[in-house]
Structure formats: C-alpha cells, structure tokens
N, C-alpha and C. Protein backbone atom coordinates (compact mmCIF):
# COMPACT_ATOMS: atom_id res chain seq x y z
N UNK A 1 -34.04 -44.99 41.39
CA UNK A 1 -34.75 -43.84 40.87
C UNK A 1 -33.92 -42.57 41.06
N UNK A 2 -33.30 -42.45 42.46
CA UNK A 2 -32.45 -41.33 42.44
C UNK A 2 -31.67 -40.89 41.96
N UNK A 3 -30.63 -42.42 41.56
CA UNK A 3 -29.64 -42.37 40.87
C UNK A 3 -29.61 -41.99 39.20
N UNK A 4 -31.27 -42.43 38.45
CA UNK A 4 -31.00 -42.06 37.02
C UNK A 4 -31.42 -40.54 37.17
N UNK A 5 -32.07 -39.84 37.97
CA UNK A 5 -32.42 -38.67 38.12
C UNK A 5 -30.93 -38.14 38.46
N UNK A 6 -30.36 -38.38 39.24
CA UNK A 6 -28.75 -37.85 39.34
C UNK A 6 -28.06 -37.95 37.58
N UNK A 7 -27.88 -39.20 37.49
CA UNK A 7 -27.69 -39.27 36.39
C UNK A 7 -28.14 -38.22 34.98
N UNK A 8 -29.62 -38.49 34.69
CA UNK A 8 -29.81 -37.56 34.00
C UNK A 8 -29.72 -35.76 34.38
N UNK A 9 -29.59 -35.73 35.37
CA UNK A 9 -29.45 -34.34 35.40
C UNK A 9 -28.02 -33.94 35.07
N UNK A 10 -26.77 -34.83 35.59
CA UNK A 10 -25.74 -34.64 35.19
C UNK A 10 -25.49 -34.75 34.12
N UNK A 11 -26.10 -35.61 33.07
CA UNK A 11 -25.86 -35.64 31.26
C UNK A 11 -26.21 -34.21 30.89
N UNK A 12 -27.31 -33.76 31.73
CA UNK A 12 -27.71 -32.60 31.05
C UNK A 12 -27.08 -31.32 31.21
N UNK A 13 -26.42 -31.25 32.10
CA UNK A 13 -25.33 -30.23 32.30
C UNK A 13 -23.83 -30.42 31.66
N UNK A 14 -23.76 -31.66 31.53
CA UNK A 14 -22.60 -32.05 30.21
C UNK A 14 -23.44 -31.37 28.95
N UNK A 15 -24.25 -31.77 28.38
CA UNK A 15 -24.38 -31.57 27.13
C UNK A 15 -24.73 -29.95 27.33
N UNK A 16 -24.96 -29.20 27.76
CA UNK A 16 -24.59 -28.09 27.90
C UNK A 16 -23.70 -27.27 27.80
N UNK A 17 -22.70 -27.94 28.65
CA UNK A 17 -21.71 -27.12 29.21
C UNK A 17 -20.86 -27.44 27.88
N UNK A 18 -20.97 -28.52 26.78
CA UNK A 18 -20.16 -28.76 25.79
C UNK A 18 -20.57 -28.10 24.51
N UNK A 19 -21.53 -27.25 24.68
CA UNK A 19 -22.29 -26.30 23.75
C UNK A 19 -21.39 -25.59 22.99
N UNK A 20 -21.07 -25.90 21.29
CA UNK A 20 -20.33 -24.96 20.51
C UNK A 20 -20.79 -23.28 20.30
N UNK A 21 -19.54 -22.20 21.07
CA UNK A 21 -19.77 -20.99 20.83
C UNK A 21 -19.26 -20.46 19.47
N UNK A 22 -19.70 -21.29 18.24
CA UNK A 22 -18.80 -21.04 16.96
C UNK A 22 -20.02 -20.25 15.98
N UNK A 23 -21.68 -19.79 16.88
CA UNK A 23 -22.39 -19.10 16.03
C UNK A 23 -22.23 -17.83 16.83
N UNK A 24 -22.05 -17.93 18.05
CA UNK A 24 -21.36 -16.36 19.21
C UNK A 24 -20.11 -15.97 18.40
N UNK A 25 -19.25 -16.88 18.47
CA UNK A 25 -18.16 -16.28 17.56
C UNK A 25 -18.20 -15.50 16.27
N UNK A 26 -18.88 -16.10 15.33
CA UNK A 26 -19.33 -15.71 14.49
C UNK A 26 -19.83 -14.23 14.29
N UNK A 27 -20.93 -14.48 15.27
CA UNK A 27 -21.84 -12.89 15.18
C UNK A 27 -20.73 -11.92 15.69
N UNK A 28 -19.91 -11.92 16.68
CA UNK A 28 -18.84 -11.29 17.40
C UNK A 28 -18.21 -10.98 16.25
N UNK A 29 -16.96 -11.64 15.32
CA UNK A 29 -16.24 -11.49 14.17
C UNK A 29 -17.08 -10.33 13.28
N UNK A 30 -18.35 -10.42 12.65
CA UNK A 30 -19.28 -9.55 11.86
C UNK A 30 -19.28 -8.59 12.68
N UNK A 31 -19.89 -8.40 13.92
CA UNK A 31 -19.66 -7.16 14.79
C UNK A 31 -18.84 -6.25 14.74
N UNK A 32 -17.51 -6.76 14.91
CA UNK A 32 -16.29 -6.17 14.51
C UNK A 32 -15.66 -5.39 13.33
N UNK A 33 -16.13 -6.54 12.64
CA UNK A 33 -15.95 -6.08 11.19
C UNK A 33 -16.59 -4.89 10.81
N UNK A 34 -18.09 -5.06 11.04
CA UNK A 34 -18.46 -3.90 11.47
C UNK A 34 -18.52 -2.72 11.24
N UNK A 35 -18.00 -2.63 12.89
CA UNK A 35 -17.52 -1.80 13.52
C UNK A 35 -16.27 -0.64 12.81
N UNK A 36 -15.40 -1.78 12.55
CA UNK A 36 -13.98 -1.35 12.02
C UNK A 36 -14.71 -0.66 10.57
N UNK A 37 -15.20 -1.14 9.58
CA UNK A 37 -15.38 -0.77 8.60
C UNK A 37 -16.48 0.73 8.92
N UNK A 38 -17.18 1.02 9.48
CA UNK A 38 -17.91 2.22 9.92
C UNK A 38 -16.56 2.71 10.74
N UNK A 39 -15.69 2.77 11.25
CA UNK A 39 -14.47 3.66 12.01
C UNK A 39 -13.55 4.06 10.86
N UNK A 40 -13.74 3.03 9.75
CA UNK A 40 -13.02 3.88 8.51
C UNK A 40 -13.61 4.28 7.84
N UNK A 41 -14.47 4.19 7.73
CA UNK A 41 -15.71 5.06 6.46
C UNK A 41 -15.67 6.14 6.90
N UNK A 42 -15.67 6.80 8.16
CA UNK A 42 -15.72 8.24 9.19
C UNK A 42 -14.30 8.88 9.09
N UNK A 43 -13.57 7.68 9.18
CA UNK A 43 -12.01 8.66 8.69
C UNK A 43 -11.71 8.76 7.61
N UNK A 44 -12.51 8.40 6.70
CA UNK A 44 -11.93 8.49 4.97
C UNK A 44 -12.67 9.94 4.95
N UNK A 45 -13.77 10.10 5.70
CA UNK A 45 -14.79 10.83 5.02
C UNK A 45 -14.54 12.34 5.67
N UNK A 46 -14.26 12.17 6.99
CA UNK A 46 -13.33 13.43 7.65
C UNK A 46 -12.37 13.39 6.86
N UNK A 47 -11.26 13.12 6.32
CA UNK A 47 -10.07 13.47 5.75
C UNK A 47 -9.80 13.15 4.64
N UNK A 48 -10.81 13.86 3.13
CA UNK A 48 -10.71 13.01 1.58
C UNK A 48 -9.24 13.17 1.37
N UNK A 49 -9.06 14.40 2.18
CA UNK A 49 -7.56 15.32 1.16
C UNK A 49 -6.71 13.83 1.09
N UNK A 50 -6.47 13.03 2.14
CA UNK A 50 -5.63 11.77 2.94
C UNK A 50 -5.85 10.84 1.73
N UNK A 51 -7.22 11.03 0.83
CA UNK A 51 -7.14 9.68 -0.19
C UNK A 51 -7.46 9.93 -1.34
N UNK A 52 -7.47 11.15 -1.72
CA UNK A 52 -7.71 11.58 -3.25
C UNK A 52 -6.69 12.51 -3.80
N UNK A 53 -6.15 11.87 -4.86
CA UNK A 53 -4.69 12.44 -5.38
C UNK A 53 -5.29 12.65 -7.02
N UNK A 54 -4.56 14.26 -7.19
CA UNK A 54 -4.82 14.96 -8.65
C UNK A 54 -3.60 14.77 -9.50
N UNK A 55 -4.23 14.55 -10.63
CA UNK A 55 -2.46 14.63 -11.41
C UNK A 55 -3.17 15.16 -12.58
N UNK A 56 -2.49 16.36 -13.66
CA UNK A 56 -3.15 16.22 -15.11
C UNK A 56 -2.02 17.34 -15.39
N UNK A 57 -2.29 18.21 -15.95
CA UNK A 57 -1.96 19.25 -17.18
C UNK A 57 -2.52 20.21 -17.74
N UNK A 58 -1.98 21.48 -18.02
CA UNK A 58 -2.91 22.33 -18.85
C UNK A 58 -1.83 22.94 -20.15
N UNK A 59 -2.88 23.34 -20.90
CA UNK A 59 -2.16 24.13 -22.20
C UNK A 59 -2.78 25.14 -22.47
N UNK A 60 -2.44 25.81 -23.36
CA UNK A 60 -3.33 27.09 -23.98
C UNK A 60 -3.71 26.32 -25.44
N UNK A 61 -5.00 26.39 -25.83
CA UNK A 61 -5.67 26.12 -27.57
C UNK A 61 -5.17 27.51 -28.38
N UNK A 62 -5.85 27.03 -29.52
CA UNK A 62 -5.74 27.81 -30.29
C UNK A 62 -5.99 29.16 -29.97
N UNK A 63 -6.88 29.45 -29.00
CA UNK A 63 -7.53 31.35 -29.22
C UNK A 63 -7.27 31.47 -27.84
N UNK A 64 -6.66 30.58 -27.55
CA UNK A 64 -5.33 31.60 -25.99
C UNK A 64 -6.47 31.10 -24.90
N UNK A 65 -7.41 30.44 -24.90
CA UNK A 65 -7.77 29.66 -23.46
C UNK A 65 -6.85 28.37 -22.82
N UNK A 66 -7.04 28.75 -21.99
CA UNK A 66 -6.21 27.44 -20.90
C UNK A 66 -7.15 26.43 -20.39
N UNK A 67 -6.98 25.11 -21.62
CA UNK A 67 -7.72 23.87 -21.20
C UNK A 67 -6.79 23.04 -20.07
N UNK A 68 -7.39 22.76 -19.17
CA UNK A 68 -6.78 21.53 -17.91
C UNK A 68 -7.55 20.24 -17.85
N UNK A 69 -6.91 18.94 -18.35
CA UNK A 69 -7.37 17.89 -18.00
C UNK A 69 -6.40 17.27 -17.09
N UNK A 70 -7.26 16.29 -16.11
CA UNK A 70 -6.71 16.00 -15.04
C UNK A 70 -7.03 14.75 -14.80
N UNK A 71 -6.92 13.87 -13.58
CA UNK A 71 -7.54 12.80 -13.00
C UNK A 71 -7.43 13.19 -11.69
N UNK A 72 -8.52 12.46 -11.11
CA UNK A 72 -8.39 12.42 -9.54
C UNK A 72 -8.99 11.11 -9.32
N UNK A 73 -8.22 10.75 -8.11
CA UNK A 73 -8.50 9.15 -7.99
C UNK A 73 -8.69 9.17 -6.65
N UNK A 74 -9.77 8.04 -6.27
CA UNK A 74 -10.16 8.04 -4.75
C UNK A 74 -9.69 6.32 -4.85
N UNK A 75 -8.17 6.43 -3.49
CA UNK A 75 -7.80 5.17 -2.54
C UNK A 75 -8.17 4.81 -1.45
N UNK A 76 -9.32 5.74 -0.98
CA UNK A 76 -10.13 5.02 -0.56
C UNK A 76 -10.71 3.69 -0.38
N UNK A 77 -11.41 2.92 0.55
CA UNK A 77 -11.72 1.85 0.29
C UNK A 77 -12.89 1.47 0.40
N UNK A 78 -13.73 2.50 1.81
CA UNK A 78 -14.46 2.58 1.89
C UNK A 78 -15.84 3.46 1.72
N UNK A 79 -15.36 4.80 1.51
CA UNK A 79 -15.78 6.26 1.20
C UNK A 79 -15.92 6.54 -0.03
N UNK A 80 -17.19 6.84 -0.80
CA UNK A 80 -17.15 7.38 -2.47
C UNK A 80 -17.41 9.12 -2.32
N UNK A 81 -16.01 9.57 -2.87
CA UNK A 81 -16.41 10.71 -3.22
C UNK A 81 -17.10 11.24 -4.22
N UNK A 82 -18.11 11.40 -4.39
CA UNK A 82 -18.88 11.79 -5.86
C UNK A 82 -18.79 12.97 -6.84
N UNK A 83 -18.62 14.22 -5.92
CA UNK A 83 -18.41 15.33 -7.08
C UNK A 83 -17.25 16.16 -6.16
N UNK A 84 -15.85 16.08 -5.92
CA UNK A 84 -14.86 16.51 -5.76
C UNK A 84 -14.68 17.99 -5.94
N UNK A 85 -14.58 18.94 -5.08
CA UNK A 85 -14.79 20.73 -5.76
C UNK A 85 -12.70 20.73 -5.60
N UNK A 86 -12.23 20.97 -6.72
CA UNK A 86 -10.91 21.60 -6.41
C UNK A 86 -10.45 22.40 -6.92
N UNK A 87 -9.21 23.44 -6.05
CA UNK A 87 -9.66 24.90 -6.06
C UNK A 87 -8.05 25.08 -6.24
C-alpha cells in the first residue's frame, strides 16, 4: 500500500514537472511584441519630422499665382499621421 502511494505520488510529480511551457512562452513572445510595438508607436509619434519626407514643386499659372503640389509620405510603420501642418 505504501509503496503504490509512493509510487503514485512520484508519477505525479513527473507528470508535472514535464509540463510544456510552450502556452507561457507564447503569451511572453505577444507580450513583447507588444510592448516593442507601443515603444515604437511613442517614438514615431514624438518624432514625425524622423518619418515623413516632402518632395513636390511649385510654378506660377497663368494670372501670376504660385500653385505647389507636393507629396508627403509617412515611413512610418506604426504611427498614422492624418492631417500633416507644413510650414
């Protein structure tokens, strides 16, 4: 009697102790990810100047106004700039 009680108690600390940490891992990896992705969303968003580049042109029309078309592009990856003021 002692012995399957030894016994089973020791299976049961095997099958324990052989417990896959591959759904801990898991949640850990997403954590991270995360993490990292909110630590760059905060630095894109402190520093647009760092990821939005202007390029275009202007001319004068016909009655002497100066039209400028341009592009501006956000390399960003994580940060949407929506209405850009540039001066």
């Amino acid at each position: 009697m002692k012995i399957s009680l030894v016994f089973l108690f020791a299976l049961t600390i095997i099958l324990f102790a052989c417990q896959n940490n591959d759904a801990k891992k898991a949640l850990t990896e997403k954590e991270n990810y995360e993490l990292t992705k909110k630590n760059l969303r905060d630095r894109e968003i402190k520093n647009p100047q760092n990821f939005l580049t202007v390029s275009g042109n202007n001319k004068h029309n016909v009655i002497g106004q100066m039209v400028i078309k341009g592009i501006v592009a956000n390399k960003a990856t994580v940060a949407v700039c929506k209405a850009p003021v540039l001066l």
